[in-house]
Protein backbone atom coordinates (compact mmCIF):
# COMPACT_ATOMS: atom_id res chain seq x y z
CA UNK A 1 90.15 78.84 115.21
CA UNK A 2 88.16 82.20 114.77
CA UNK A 3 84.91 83.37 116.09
CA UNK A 4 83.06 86.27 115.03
CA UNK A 5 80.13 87.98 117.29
CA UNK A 6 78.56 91.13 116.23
CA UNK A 7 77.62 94.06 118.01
CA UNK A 8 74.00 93.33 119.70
CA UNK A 9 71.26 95.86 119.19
CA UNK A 10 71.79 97.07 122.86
CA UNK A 11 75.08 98.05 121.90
CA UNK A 12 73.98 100.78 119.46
CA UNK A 13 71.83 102.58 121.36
CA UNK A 14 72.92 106.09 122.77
CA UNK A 15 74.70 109.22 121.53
CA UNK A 16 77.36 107.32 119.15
CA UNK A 17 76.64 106.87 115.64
CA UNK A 18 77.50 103.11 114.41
CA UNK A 19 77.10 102.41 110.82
CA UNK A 20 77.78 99.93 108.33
CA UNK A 21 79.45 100.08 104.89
CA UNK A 22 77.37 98.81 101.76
CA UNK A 23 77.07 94.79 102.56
CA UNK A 24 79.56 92.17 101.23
CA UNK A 25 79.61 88.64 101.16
CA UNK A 26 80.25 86.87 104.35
CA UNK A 27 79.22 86.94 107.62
CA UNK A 28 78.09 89.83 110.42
CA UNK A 29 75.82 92.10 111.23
CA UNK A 30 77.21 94.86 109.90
CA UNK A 31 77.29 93.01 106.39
CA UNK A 32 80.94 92.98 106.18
CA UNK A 33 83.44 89.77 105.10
CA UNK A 34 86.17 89.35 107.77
CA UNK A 35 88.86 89.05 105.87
CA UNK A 36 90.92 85.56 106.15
CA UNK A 37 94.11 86.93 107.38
CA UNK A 38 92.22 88.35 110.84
CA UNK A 39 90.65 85.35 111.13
CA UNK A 40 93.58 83.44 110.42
CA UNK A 41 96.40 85.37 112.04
CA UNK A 42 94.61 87.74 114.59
CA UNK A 43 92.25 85.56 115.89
CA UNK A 44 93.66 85.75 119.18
CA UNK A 45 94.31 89.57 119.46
CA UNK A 46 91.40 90.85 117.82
CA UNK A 47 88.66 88.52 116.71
CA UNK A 48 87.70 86.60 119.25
CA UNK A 49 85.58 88.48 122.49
CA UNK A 50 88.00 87.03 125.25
CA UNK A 51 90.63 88.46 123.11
CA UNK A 52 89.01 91.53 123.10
CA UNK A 53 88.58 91.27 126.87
CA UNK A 54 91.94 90.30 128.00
CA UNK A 55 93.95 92.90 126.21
CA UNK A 56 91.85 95.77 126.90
CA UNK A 57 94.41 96.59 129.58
CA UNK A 58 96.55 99.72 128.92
CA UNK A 59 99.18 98.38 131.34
CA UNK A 60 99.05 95.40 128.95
CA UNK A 61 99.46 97.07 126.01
CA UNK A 62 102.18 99.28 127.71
CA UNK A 63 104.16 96.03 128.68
CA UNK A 64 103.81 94.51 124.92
CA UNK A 65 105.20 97.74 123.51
CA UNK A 66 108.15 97.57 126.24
CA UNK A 67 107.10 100.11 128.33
CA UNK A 68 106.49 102.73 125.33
CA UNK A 69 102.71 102.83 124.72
CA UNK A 70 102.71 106.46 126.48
CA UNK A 71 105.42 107.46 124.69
CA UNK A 72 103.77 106.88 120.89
CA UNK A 73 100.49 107.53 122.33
CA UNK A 74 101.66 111.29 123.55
CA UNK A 75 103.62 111.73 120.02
CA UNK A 76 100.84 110.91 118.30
CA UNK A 77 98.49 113.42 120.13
CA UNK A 78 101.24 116.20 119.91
CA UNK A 79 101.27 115.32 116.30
CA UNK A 80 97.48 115.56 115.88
CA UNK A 81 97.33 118.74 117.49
CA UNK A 82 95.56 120.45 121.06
CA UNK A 83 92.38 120.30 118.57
CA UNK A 84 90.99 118.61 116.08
CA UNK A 85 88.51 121.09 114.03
CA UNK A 86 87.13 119.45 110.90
CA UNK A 87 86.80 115.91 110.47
CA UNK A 88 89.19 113.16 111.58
CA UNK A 89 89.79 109.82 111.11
CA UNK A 90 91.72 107.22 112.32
CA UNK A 91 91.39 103.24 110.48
CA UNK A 92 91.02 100.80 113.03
CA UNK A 93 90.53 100.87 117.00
CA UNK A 94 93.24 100.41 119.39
CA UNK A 95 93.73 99.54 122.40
CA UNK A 96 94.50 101.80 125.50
CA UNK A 97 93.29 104.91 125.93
CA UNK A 98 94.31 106.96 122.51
CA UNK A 99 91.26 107.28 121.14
CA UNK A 100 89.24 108.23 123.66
CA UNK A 101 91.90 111.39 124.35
CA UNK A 102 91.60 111.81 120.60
CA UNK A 103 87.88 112.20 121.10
CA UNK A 104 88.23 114.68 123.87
CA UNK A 105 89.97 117.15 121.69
CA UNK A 106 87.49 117.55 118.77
CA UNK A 107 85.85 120.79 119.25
CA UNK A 108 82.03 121.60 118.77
CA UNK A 109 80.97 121.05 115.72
CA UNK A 110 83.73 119.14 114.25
CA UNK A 111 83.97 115.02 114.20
CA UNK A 112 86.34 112.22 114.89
CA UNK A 113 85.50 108.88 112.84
CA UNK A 114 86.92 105.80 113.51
CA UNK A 115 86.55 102.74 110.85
CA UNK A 116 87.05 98.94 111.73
CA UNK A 117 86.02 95.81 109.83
CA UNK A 118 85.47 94.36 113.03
CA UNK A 119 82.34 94.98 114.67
CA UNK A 120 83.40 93.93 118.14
CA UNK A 121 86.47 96.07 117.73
CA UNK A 122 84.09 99.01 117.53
CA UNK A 123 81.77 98.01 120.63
CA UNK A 124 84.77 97.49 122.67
CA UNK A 125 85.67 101.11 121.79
CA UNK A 126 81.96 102.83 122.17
CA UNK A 127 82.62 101.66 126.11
CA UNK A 128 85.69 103.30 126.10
CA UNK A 129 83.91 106.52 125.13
CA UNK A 130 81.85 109.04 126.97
CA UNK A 131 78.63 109.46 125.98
CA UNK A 132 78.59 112.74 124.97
CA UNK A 133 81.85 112.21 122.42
CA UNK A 134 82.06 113.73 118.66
CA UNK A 135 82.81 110.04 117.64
CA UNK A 136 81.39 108.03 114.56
CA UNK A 137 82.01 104.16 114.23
CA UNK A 138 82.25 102.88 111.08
CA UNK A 139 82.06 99.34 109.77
CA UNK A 140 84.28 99.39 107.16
CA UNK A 141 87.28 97.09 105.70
CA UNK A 142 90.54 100.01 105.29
CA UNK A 143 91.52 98.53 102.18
CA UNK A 144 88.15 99.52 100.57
CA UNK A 145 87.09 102.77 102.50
CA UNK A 146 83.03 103.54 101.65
CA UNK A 147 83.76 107.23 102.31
CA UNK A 148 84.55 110.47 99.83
CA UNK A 149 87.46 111.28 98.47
CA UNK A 150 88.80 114.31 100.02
CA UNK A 151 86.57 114.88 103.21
CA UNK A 152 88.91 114.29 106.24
CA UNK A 153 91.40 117.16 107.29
CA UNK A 154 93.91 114.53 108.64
CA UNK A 155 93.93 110.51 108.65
CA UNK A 156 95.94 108.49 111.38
CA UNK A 157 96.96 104.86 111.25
CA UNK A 158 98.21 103.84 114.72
CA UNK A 159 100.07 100.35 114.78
CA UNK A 160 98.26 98.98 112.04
CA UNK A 161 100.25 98.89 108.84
CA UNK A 162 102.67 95.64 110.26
CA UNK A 163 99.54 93.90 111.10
CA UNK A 164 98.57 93.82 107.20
CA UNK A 165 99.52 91.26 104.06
CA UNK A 166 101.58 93.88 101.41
CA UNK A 167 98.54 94.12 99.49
CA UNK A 168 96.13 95.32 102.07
CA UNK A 169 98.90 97.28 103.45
CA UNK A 170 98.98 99.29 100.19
CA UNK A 171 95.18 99.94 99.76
CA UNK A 172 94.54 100.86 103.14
CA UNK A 173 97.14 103.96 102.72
CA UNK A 174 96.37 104.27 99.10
CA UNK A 175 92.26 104.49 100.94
CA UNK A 176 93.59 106.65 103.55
CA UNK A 177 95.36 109.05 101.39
CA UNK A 178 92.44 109.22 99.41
CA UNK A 179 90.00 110.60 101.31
CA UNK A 180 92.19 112.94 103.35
CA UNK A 181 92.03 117.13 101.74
CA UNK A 182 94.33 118.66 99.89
CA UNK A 183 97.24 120.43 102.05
CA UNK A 184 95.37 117.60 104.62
CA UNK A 185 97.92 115.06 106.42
CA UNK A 186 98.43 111.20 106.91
CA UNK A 187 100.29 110.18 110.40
CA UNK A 188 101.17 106.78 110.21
CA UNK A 189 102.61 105.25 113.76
CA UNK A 190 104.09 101.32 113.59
CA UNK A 191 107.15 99.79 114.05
CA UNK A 192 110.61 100.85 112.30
CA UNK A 193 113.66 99.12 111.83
CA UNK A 194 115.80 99.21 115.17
CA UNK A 195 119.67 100.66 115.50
CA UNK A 196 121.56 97.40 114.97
CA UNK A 197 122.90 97.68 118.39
CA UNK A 198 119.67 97.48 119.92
CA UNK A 199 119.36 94.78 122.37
CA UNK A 200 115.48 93.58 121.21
CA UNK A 201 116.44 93.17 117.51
CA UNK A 202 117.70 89.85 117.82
CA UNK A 203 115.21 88.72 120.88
CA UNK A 204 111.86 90.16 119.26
CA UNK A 205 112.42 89.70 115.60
CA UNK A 206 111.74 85.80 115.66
CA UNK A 207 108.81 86.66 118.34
CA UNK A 208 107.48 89.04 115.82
CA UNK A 209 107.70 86.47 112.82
CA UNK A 210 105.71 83.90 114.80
CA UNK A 211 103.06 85.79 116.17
CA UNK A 212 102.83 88.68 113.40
CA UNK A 213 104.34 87.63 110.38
CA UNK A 214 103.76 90.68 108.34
CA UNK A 215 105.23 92.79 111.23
CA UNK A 216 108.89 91.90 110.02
CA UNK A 217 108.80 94.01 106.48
CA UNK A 218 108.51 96.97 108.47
CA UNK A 219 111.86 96.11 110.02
CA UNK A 220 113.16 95.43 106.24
CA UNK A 221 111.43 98.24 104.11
CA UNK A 222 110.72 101.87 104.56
CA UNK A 223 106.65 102.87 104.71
CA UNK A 224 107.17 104.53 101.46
CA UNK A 225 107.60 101.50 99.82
CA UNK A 226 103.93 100.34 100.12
CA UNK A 227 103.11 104.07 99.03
CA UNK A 228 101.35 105.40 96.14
CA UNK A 229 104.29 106.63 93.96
CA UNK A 230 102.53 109.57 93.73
CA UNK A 231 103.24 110.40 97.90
CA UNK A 232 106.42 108.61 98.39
CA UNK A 233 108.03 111.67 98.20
CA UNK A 234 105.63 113.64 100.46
CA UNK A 235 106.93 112.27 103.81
CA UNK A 236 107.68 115.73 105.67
CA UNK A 237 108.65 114.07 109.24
CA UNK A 238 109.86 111.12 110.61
CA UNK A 239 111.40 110.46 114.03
CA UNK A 240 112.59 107.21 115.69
CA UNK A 241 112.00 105.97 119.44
CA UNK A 242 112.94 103.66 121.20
CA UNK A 243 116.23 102.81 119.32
CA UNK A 244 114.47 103.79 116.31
CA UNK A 245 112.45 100.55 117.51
CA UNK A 246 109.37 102.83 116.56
CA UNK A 247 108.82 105.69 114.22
CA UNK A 248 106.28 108.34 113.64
CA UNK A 249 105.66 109.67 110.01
CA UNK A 250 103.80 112.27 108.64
CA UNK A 251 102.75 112.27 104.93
CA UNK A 252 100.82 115.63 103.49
CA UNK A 253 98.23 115.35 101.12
């Protein structure tokens, strides 16, 4: 099962900016080929609009990240910094209430961007925002960025790189990477591999494998092995939470 409904013209009306990337084959407004492992895997989470509409609850999303959504949310804004001058970006939406306190630090005359190959990913977020926010939505697949190289000051990826096959795992940070600045900086949030005394490794590994079976290689491999070779040695932080259940890393440019 997977449905697809696009964003209606209604929907991009107003202050926010919604554009597509150059058309591809398949289906969508926005011109843009879901790819099959969405429709195939994420269906349920992501696709499909009472998906959309039953986990657009932060308390949700708290509850499926064991009570730690707050937790990587603040680390990731205290990462990002108080404000964001320049131009931001952060590959795919997410749920909860991140990117709209993302938005409300971008200063006058600077711009967050936020790129999703799902169209209803990005309406679901434009009602999240206030109207007057510094906010672009982009429809655009992460593996295959239609944006400049070196025109973002920083780049985030927030609990996306387990939801990803290896190979569009590695092109969405080798995309990422790309089209952050010089002396610019990657933060990449996800899951980690937990202390081996923690209590959920045993109970949430098989969960993970059923529902998100590319989430397990995080628990096997470090991030730097889906890294350009170039970077892998550019990984200036990392911290664990949670049991090292979660991890935060920050790769410069």
């Amino acid at each position: 099962m997977g449905s697809f409904f696009p964003v209606t013209d209604r929907d991009l009306t107003g202050p926010l900016s919604f554009a597509a990337s150059t058309p591809a084959a398949g289906t969508g407004k926005a011109g843009l080929r879901i790819p099959d492992y969405l429709n195939e895997v994420y269906w349920w989470t992501y696709v499909h609009p009472r998906a959309v509409r039953f986990f657009e609850r932060q308390w949700l999303v708290n509850l499926i990240l064991w009570g730690k959504y707050v937790t990587m949310r603040d680390a990731t804004l205290a990462e990002m910094g108080d404000s964001l001058p320049g131009r931001t970006l952060q590959v795919a939406c997410a749920y909860g209430n991140l990117t709209p306190q993302l938005a409300a630090r971008v200063p006058e005359g600077s711009q967050l961007d936020v790129v999703d190959v799902l169209p209803i990913q990005l309406e679901n977020l434009q009602r999240k925002l206030p109207a007057d926010a510094r906010v672009s939505l982009l429809a655009m697949d992460s593996s295959d960025l239609q944006l400049p190289d070196a025109s973002y000051d920083r780049a985030l990826l927030f609990f996306l790189l387990h939801e990803m096959p290896v190979p569009v795992r590695e092109a969405t940070l080798r995309e990422a990477l790309r089209v952050v600045k010089p002396g610019g900086k990657l933060v990449v949030v996800d899951f980690a591999r937990p202390a081996a005394w923690h209590p959920l490794k045993y109970l949430w590994h098989p969960v993970l494998t059923r529902l998100e079976p590319f989430a397990p290689d995080l628990w096997t491999w470090p991030v730097e092995t889906w890294l350009p070779v170039t970077h892998r040695n550019r990984i200036v932080s990392r911290s664990g939470y949670f049991g090292g259940f979660y991890q935060k890393l920050v790769i410069t440019v």
